[in-house]
PDB file of N, CA and C in Angstrom:
ATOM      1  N   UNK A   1      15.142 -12.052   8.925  1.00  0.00           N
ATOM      2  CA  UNK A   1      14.343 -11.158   9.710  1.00  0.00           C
ATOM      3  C   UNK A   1      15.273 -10.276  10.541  1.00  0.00           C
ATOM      4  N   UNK A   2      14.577  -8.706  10.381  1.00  0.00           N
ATOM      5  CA  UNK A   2      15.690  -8.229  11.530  1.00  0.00           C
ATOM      6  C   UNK A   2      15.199  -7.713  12.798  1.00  0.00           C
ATOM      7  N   UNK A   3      15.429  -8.024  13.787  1.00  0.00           N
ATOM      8  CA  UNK A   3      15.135  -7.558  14.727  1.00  0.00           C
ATOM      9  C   UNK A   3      15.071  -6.045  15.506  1.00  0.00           C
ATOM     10  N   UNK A   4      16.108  -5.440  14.785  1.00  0.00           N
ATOM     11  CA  UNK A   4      16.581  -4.364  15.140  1.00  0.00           C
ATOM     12  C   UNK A   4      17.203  -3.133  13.916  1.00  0.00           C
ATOM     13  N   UNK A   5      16.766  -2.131  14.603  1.00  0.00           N
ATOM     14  CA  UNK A   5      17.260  -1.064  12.925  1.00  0.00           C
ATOM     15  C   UNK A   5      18.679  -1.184  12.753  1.00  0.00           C
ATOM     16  N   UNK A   6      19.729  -1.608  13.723  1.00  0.00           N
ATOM     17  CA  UNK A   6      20.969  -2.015  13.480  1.00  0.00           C
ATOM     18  C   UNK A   6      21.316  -2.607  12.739  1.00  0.00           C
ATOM     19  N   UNK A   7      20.408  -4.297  12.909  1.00  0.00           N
ATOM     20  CA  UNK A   7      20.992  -5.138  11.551  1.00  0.00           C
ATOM     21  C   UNK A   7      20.228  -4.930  10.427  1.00  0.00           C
ATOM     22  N   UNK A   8      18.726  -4.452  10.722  1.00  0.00           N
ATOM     23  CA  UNK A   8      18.155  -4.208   8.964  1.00  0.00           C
ATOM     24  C   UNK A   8      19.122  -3.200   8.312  1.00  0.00           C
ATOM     25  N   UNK A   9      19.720  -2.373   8.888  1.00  0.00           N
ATOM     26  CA  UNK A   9      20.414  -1.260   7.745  1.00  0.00           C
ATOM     27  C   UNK A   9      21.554  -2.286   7.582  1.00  0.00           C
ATOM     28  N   UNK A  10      22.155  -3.059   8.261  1.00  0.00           N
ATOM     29  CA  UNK A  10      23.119  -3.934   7.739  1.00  0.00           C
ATOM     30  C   UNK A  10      22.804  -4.901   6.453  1.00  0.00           C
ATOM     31  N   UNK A  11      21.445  -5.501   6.485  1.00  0.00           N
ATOM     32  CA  UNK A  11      21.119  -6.682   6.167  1.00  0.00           C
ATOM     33  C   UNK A  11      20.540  -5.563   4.748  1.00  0.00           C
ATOM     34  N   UNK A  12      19.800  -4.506   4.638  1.00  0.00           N
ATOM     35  CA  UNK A  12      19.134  -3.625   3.498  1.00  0.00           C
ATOM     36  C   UNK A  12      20.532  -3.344   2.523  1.00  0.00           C
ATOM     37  N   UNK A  13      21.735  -3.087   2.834  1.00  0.00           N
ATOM     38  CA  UNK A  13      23.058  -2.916   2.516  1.00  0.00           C
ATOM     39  C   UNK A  13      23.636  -4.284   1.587  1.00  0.00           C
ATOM     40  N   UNK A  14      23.436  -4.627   2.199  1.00  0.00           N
ATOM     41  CA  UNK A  14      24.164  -6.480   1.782  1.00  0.00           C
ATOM     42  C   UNK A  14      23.656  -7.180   0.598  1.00  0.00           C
ATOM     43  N   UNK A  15      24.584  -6.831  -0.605  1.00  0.00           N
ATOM     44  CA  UNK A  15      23.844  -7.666  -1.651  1.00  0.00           C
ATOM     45  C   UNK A  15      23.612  -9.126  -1.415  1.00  0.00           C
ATOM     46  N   UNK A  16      22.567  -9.567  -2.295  1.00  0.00           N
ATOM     47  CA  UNK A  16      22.292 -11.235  -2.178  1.00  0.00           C
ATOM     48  C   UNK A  16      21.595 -11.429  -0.806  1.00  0.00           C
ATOM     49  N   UNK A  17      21.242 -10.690  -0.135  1.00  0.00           N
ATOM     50  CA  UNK A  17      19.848 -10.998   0.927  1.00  0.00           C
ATOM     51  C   UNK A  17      18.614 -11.461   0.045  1.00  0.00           C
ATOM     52  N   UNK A  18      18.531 -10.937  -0.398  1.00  0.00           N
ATOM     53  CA  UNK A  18      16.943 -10.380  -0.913  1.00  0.00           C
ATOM     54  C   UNK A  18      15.480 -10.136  -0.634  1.00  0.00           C
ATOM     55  N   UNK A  19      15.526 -10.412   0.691  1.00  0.00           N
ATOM     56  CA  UNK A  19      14.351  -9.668   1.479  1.00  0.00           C
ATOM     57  C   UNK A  19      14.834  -9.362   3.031  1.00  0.00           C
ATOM     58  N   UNK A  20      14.600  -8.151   3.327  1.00  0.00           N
ATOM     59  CA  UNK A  20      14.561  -8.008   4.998  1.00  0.00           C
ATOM     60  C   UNK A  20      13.320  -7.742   5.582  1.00  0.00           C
ATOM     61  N   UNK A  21      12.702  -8.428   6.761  1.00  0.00           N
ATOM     62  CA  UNK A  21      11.559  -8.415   6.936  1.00  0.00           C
ATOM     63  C   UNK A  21      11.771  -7.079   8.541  1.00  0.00           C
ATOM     64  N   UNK A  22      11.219  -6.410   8.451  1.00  0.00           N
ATOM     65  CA  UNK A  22      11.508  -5.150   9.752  1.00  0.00           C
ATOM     66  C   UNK A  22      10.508  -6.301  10.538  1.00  0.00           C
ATOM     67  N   UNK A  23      11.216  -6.711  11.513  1.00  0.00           N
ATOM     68  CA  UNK A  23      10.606  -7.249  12.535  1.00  0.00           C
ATOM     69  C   UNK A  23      10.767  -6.423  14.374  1.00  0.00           C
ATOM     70  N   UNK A  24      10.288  -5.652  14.001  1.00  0.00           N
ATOM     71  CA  UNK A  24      10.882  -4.233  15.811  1.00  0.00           C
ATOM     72  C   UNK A  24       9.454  -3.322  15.285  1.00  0.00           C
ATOM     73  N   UNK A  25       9.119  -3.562  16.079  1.00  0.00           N
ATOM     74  CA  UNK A  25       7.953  -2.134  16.519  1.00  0.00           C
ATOM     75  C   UNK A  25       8.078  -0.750  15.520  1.00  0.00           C
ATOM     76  N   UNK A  26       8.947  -0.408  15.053  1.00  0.00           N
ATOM     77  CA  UNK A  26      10.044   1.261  15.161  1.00  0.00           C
ATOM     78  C   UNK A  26       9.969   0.665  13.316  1.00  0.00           C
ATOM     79  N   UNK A  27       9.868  -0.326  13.266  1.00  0.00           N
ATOM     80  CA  UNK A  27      10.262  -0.487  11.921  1.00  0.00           C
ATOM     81  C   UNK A  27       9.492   0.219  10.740  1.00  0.00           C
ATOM     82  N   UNK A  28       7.979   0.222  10.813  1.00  0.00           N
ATOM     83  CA  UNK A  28       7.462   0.937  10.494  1.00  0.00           C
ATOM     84  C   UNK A  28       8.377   2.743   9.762  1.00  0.00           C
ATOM     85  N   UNK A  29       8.909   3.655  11.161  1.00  0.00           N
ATOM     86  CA  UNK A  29       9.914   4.523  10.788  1.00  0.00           C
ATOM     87  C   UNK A  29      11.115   3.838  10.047  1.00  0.00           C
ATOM     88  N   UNK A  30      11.132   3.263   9.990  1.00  0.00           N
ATOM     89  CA  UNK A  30      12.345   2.936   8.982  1.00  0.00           C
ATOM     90  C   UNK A  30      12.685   2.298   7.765  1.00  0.00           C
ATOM     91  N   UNK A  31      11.047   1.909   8.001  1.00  0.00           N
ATOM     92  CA  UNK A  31      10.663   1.074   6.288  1.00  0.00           C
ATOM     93  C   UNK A  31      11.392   2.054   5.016  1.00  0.00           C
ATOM     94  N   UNK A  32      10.714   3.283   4.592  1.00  0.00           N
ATOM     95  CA  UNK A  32      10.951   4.034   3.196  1.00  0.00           C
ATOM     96  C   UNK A  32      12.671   3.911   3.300  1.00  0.00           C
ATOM     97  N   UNK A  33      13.422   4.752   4.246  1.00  0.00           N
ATOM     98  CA  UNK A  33      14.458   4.813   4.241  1.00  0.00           C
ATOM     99  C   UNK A  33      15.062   3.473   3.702  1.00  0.00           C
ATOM    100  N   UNK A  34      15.235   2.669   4.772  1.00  0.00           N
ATOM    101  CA  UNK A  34      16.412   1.421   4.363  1.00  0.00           C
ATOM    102  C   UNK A  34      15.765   0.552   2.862  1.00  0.00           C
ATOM    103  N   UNK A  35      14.131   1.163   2.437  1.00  0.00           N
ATOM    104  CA  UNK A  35      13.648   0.425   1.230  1.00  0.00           C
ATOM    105  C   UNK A  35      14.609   1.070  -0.051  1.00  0.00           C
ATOM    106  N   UNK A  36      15.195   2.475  -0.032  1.00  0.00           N
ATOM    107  CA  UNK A  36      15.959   3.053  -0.395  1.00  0.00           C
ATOM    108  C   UNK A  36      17.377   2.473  -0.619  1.00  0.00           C
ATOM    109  N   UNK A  37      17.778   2.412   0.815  1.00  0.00           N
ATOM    110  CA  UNK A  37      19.348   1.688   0.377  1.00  0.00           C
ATOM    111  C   UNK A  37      19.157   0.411   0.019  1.00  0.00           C
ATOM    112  N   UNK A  38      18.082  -0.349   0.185  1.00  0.00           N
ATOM    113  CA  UNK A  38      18.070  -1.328  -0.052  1.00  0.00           C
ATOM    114  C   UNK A  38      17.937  -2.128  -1.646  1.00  0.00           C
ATOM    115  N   UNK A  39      17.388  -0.818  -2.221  1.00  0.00           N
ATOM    116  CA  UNK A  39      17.744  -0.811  -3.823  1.00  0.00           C
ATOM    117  C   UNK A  39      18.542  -0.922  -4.303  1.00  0.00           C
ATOM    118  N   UNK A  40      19.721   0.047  -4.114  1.00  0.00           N
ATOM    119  CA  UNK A  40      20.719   0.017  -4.251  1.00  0.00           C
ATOM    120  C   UNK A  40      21.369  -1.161  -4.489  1.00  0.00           C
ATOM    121  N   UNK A  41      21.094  -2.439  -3.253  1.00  0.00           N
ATOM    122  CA  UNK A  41      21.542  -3.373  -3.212  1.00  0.00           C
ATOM    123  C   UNK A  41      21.369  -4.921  -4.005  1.00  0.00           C
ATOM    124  N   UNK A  42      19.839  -4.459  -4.290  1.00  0.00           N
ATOM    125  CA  UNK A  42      19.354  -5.594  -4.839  1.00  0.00           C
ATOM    126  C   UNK A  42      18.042  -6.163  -4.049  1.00  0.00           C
ATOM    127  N   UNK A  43      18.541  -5.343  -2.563  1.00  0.00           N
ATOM    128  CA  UNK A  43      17.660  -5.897  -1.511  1.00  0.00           C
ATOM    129  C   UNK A  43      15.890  -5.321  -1.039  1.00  0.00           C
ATOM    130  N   UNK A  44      14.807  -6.105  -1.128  1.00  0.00           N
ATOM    131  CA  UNK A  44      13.966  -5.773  -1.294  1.00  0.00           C
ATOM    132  C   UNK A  44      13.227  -5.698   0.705  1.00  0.00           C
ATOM    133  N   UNK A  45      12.432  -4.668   1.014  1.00  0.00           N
ATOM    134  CA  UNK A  45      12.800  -4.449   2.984  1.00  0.00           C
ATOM    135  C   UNK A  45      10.954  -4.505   2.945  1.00  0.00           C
ATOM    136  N   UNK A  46      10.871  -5.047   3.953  1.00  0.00           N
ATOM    137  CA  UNK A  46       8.859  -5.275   4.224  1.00  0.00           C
ATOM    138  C   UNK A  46       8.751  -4.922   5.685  1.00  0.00           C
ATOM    139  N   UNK A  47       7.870  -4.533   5.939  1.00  0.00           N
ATOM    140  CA  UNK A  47       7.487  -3.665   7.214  1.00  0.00           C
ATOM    141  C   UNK A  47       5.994  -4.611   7.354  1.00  0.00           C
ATOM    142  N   UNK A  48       5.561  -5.509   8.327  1.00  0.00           N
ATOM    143  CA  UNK A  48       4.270  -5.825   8.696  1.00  0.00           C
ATOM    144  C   UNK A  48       4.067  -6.197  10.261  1.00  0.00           C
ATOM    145  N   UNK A  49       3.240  -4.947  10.631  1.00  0.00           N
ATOM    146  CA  UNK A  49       2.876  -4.808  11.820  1.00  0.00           C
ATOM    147  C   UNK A  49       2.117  -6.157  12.084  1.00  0.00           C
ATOM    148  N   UNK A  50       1.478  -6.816  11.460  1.00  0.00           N
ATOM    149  CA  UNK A  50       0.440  -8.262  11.734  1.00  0.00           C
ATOM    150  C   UNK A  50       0.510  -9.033  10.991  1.00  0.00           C
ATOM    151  N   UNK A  51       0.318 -10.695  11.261  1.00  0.00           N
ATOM    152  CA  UNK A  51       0.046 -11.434  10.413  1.00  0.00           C
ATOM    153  C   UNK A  51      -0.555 -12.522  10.489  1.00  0.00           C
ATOM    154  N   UNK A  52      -1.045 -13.079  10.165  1.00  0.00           N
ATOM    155  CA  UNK A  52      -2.615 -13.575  10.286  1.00  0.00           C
ATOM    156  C   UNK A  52      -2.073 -15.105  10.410  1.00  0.00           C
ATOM    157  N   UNK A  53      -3.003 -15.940  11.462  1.00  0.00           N
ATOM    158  CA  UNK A  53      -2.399 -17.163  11.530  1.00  0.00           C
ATOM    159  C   UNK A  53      -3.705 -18.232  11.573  1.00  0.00           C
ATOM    160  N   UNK A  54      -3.528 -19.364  11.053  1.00  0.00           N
ATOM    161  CA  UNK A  54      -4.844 -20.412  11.090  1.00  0.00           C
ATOM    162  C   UNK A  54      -4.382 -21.421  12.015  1.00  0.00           C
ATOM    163  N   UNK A  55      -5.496 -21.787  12.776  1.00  0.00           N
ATOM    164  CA  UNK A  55      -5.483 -22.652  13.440  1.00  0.00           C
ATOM    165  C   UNK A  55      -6.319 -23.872  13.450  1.00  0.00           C
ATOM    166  N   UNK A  56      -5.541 -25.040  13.465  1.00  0.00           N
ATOM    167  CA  UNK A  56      -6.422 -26.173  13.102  1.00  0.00           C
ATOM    168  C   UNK A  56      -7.081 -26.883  14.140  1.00  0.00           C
ATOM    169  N   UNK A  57      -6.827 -26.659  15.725  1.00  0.00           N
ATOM    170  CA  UNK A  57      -7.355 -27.571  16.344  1.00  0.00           C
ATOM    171  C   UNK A  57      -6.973 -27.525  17.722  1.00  0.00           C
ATOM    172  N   UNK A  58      -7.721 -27.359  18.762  1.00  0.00           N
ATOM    173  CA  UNK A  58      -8.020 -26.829  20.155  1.00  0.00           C
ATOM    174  C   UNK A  58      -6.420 -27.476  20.376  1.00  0.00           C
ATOM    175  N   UNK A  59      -5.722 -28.541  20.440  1.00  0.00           N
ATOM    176  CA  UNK A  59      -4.433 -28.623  21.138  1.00  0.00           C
ATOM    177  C   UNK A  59      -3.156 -27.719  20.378  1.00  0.00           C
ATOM    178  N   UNK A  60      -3.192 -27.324  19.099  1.00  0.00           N
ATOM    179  CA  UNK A  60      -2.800 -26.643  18.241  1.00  0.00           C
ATOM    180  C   UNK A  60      -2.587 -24.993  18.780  1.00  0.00           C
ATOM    181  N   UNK A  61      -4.075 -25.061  19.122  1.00  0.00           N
ATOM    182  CA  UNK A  61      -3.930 -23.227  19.831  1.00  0.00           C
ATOM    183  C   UNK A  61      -3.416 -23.067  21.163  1.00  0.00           C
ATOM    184  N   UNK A  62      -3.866 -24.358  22.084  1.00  0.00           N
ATOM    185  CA  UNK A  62      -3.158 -24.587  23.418  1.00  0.00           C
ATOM    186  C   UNK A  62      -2.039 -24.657  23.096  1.00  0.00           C
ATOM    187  N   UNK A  63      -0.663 -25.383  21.954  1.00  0.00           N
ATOM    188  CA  UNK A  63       0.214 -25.069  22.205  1.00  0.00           C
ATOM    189  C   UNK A  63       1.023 -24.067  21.861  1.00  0.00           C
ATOM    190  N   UNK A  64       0.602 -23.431  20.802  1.00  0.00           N
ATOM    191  CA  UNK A  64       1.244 -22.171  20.221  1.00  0.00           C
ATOM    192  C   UNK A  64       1.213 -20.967  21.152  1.00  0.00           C
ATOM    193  N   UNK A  65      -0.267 -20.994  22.118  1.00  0.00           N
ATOM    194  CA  UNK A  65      -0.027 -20.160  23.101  1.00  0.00           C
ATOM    195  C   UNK A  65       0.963 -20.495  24.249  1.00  0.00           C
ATOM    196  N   UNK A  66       1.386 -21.547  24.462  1.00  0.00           N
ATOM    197  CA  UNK A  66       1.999 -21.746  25.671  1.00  0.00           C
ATOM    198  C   UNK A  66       3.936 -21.157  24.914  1.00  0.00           C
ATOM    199  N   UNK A  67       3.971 -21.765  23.848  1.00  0.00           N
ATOM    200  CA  UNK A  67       5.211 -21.343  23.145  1.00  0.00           C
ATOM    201  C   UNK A  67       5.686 -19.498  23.562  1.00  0.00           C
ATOM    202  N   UNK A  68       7.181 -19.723  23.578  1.00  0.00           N
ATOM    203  CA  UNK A  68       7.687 -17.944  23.768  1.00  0.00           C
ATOM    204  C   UNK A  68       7.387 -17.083  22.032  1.00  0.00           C
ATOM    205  N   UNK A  69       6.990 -16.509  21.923  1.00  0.00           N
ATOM    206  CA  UNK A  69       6.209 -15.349  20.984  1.00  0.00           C
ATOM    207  C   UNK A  69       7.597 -14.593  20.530  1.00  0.00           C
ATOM    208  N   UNK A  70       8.370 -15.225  19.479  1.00  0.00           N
ATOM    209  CA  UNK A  70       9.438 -14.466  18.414  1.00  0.00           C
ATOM    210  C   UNK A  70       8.863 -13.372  17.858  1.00  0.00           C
ATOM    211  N   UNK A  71       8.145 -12.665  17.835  1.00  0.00           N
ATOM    212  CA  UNK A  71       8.406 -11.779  17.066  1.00  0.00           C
ATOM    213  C   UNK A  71       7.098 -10.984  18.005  1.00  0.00           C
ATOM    214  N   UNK A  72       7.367  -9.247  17.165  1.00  0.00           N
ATOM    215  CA  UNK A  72       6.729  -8.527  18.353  1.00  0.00           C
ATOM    216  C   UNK A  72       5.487  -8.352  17.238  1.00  0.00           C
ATOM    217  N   UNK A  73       5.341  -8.974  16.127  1.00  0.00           N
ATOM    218  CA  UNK A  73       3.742  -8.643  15.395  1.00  0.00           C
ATOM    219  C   UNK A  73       2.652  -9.152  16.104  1.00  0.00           C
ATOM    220  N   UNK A  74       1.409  -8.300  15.697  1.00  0.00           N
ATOM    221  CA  UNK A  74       0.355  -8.691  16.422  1.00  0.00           C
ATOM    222  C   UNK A  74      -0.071 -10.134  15.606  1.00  0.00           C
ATOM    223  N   UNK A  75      -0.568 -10.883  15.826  1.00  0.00           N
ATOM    224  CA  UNK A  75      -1.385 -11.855  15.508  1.00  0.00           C
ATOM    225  C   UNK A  75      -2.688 -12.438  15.355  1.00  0.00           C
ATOM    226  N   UNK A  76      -3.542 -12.458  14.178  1.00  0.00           N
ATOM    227  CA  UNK A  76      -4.605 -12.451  13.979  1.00  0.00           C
ATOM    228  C   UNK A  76      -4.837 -14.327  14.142  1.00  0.00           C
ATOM    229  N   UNK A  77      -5.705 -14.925  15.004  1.00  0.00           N
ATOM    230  CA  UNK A  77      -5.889 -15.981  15.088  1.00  0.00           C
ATOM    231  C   UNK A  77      -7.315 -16.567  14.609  1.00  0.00           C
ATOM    232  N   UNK A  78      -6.769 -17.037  13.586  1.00  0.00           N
ATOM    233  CA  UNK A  78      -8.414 -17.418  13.183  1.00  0.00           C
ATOM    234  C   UNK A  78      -8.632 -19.104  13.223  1.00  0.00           C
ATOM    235  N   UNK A  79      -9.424 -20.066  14.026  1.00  0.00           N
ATOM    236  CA  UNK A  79      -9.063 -20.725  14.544  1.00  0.00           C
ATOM    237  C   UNK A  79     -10.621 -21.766  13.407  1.00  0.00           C
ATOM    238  N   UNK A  80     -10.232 -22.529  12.782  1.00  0.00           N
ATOM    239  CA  UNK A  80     -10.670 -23.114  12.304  1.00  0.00           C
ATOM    240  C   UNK A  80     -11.329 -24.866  13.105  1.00  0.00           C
ATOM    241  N   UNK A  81     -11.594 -24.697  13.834  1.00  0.00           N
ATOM    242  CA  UNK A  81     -12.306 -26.124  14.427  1.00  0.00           C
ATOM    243  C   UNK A  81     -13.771 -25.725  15.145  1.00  0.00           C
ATOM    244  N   UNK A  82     -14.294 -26.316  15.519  1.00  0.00           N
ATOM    245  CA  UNK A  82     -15.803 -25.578  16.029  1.00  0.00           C
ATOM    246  C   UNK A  82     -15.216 -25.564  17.719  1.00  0.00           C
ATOM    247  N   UNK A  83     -16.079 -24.292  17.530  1.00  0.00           N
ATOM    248  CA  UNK A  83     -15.965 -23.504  19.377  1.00  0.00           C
ATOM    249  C   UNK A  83     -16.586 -24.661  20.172  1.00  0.00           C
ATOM    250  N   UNK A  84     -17.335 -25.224  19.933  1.00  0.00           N
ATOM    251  CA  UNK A  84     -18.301 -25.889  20.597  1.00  0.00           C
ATOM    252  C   UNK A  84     -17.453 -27.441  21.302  1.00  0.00           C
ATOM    253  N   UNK A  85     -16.261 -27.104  20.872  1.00  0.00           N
ATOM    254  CA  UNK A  85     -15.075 -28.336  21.207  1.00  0.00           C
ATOM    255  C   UNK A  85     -14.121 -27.888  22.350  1.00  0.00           C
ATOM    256  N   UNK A  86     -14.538 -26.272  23.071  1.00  0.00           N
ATOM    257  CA  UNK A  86     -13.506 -25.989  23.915  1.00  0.00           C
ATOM    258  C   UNK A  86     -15.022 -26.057  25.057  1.00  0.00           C
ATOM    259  N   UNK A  87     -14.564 -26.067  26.322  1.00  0.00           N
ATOM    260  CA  UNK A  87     -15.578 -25.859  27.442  1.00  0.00           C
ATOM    261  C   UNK A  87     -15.625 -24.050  27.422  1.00  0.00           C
ATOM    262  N   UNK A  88     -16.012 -23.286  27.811  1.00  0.00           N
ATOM    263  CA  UNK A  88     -16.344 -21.318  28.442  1.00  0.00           C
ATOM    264  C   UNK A  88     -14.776 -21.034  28.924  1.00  0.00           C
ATOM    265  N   UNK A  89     -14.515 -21.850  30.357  1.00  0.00           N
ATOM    266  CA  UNK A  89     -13.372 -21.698  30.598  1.00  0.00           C
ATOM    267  C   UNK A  89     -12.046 -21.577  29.843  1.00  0.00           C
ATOM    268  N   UNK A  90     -12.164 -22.799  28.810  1.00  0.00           N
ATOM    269  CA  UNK A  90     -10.906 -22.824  27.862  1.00  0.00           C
ATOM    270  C   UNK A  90     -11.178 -21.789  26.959  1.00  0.00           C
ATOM    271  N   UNK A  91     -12.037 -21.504  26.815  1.00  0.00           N
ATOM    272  CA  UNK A  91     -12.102 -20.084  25.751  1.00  0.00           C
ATOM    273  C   UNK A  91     -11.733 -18.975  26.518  1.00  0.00           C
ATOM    274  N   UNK A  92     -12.203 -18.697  27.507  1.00  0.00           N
ATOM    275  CA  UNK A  92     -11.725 -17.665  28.776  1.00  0.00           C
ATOM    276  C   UNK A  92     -10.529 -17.719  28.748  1.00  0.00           C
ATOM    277  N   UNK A  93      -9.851 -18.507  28.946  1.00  0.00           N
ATOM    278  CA  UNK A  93      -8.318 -19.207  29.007  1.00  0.00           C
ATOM    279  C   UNK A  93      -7.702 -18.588  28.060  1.00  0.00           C
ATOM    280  N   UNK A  94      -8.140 -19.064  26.642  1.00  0.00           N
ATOM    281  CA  UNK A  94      -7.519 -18.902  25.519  1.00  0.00           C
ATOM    282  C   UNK A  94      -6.963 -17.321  25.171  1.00  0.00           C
ATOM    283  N   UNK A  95      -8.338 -16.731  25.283  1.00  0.00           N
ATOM    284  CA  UNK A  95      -8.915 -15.257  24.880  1.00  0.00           C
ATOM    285  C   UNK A  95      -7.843 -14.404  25.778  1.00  0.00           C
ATOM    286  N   UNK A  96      -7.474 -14.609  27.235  1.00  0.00           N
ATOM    287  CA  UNK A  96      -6.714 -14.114  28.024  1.00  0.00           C
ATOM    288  C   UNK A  96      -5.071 -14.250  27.335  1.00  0.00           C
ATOM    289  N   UNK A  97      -5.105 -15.607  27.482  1.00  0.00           N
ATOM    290  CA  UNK A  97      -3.445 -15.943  27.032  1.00  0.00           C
ATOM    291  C   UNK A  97      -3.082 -14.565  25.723  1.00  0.00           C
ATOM    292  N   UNK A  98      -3.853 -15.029  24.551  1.00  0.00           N
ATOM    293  CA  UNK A  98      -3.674 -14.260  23.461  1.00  0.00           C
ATOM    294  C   UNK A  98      -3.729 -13.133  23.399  1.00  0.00           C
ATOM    295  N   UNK A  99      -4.729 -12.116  24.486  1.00  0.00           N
ATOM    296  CA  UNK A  99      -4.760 -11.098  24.478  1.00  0.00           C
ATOM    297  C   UNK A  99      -3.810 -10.325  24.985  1.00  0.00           C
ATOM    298  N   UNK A 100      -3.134 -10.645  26.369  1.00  0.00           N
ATOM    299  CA  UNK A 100      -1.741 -10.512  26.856  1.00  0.00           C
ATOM    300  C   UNK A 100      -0.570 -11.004  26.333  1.00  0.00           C
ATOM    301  N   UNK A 101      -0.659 -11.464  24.620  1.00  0.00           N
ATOM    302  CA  UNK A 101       0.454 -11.665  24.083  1.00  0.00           C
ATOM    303  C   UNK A 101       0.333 -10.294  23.124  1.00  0.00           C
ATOM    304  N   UNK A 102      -0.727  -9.790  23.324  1.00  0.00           N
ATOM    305  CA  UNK A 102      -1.163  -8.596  21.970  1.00  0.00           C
ATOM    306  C   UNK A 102      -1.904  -9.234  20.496  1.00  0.00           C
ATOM    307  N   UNK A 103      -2.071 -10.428  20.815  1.00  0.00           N
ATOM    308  CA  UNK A 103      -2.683 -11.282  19.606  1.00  0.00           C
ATOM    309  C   UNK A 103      -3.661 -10.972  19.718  1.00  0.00           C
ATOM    310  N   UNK A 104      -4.794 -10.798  18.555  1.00  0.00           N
ATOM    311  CA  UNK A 104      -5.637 -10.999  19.203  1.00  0.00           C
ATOM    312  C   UNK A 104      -6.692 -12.237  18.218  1.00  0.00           C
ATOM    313  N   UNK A 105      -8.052 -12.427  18.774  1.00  0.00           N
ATOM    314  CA  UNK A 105      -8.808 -13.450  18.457  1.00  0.00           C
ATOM    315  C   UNK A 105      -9.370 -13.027  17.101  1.00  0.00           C
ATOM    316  N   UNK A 106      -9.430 -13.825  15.682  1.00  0.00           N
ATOM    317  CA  UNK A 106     -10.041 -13.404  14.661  1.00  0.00           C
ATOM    318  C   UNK A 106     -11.138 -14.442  14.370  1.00  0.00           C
ATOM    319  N   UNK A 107     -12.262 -14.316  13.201  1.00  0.00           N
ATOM    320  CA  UNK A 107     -13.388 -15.319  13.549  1.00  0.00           C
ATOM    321  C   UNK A 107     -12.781 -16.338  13.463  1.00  0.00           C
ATOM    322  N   UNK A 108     -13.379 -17.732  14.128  1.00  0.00           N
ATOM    323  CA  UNK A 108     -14.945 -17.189  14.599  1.00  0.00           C
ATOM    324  C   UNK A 108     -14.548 -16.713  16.588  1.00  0.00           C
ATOM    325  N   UNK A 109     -14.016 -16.478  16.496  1.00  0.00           N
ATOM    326  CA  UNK A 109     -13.574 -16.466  18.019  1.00  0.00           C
ATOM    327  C   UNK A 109     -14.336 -14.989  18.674  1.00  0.00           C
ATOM    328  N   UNK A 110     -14.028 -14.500  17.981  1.00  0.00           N
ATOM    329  CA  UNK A 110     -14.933 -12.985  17.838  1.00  0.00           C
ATOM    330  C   UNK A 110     -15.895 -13.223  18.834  1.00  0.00           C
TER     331      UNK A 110
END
């Protein structure tokens, strides 16, 4: 993964990678380009603004939210256990945490 257009043009360059994932905001602008040199190389470059995550179970989402957030994609949380297992508050709770990470809630959380 690269964090930065510094090392993806390093890492798009470098035979025997074989995938660089644009992990920076900006990456987006820089996807076509370094997908370019990255031919060259052998090396294949992915740009994804989001990616979708399942969740199995109210202590599961409590801890992934409390965890520091690697990467700057948004996060689609789709939380597989019944709502009816958190109290208003912990959903209040939840909905806040995630939303100020830029994640946001996917069904059934909706």
């Amino acid at each position: 993964m690269a964090p930065t257009a510094t090392v993806a043009t390093d890492y798009a360059s470098a035979a025997g990678i074989g995938l660089v994932e644009l992990d920076y905001e900006s990456g987006w602008q820089d996807a076509s380009e370094l997908s370019h040199l990255g031919e060259k190389a052998g090396v294949r470059v992915e740009y994804r603004g989001h990616e979708s995550t399942v969740v199995k179970s109210p202590a599961a989402l409590a801890a992934g939210l409390k965890r520091p957030k690697l990467t700057f994609r948004q996060r689609n949380l789709y939380c597989q256990f019944a709502l009816t297992e958190l109290t208003a508050d912990e959903i209040g709770l939840f909905h806040l945490q995630s939303t100020t990470r830029q994640d946001v809630p996917g069904s059934p959380l909706q």
